[in-house]
Protein backbone atom coordinates (compact mmCIF):
# COMPACT_ATOMS: atom_id res chain seq x y z
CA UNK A 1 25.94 -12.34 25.16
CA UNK A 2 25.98 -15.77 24.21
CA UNK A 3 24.09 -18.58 25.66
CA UNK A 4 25.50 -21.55 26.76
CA UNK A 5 23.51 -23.87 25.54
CA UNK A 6 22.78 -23.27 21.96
CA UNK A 7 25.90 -21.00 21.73
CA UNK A 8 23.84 -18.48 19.58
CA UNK A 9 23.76 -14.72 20.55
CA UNK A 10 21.00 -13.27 22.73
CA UNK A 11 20.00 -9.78 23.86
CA UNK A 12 19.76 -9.08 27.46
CA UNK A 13 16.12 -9.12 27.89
CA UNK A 14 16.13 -12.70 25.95
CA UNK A 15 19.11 -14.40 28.75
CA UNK A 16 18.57 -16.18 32.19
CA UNK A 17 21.58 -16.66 34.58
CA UNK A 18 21.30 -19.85 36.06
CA UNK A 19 23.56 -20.69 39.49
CA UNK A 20 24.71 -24.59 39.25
CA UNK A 21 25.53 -25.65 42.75
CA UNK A 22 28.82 -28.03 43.23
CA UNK A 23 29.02 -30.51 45.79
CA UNK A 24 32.55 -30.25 46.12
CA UNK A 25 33.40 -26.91 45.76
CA UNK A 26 32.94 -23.53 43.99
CA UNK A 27 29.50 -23.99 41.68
CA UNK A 28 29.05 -21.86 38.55
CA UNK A 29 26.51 -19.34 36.48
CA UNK A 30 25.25 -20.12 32.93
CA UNK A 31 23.85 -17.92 30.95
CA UNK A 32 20.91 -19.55 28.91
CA UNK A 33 17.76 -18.68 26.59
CA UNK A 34 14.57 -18.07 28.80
CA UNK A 35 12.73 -20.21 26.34
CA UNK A 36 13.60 -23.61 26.08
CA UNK A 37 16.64 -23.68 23.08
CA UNK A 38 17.87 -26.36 20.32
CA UNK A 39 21.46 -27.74 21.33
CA UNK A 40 23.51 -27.49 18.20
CA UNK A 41 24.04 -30.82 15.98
CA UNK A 42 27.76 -30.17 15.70
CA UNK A 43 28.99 -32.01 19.01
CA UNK A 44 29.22 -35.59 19.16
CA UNK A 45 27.13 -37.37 21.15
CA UNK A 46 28.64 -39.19 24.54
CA UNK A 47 26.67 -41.96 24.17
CA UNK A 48 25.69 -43.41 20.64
CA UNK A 49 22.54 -44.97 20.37
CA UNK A 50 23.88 -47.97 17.91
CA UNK A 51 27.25 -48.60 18.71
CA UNK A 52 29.50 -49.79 15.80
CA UNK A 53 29.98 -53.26 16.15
């Protein structure tokens, strides 16, 4: 299994499924680290800090 936030693999006993509700329709289930995980550096960020100018 691989969790959906750090995208690393986890054992069973290691995941929590998490249900996301939708407001405007079907929600969803993640599956996540029970401990609190690292977010991998690879993806860019959505909102730079310094902005090129």
């Amino acid at each position: 299994m691989i969790c959906d936030r750090c995208e690393q693999l986890m054992r069973p006993d290691e995941a929590e499924q998490i249900y996301i509700d939708a407001a405007s329709g079907a929600g969803g289930t993640v599956n996540v680290h029970r401990m609190l995980c690292a977010r991998p550096r690879t993806h860019p960020q959505s909102h730079p800090q310094h902005p090129a100018r």
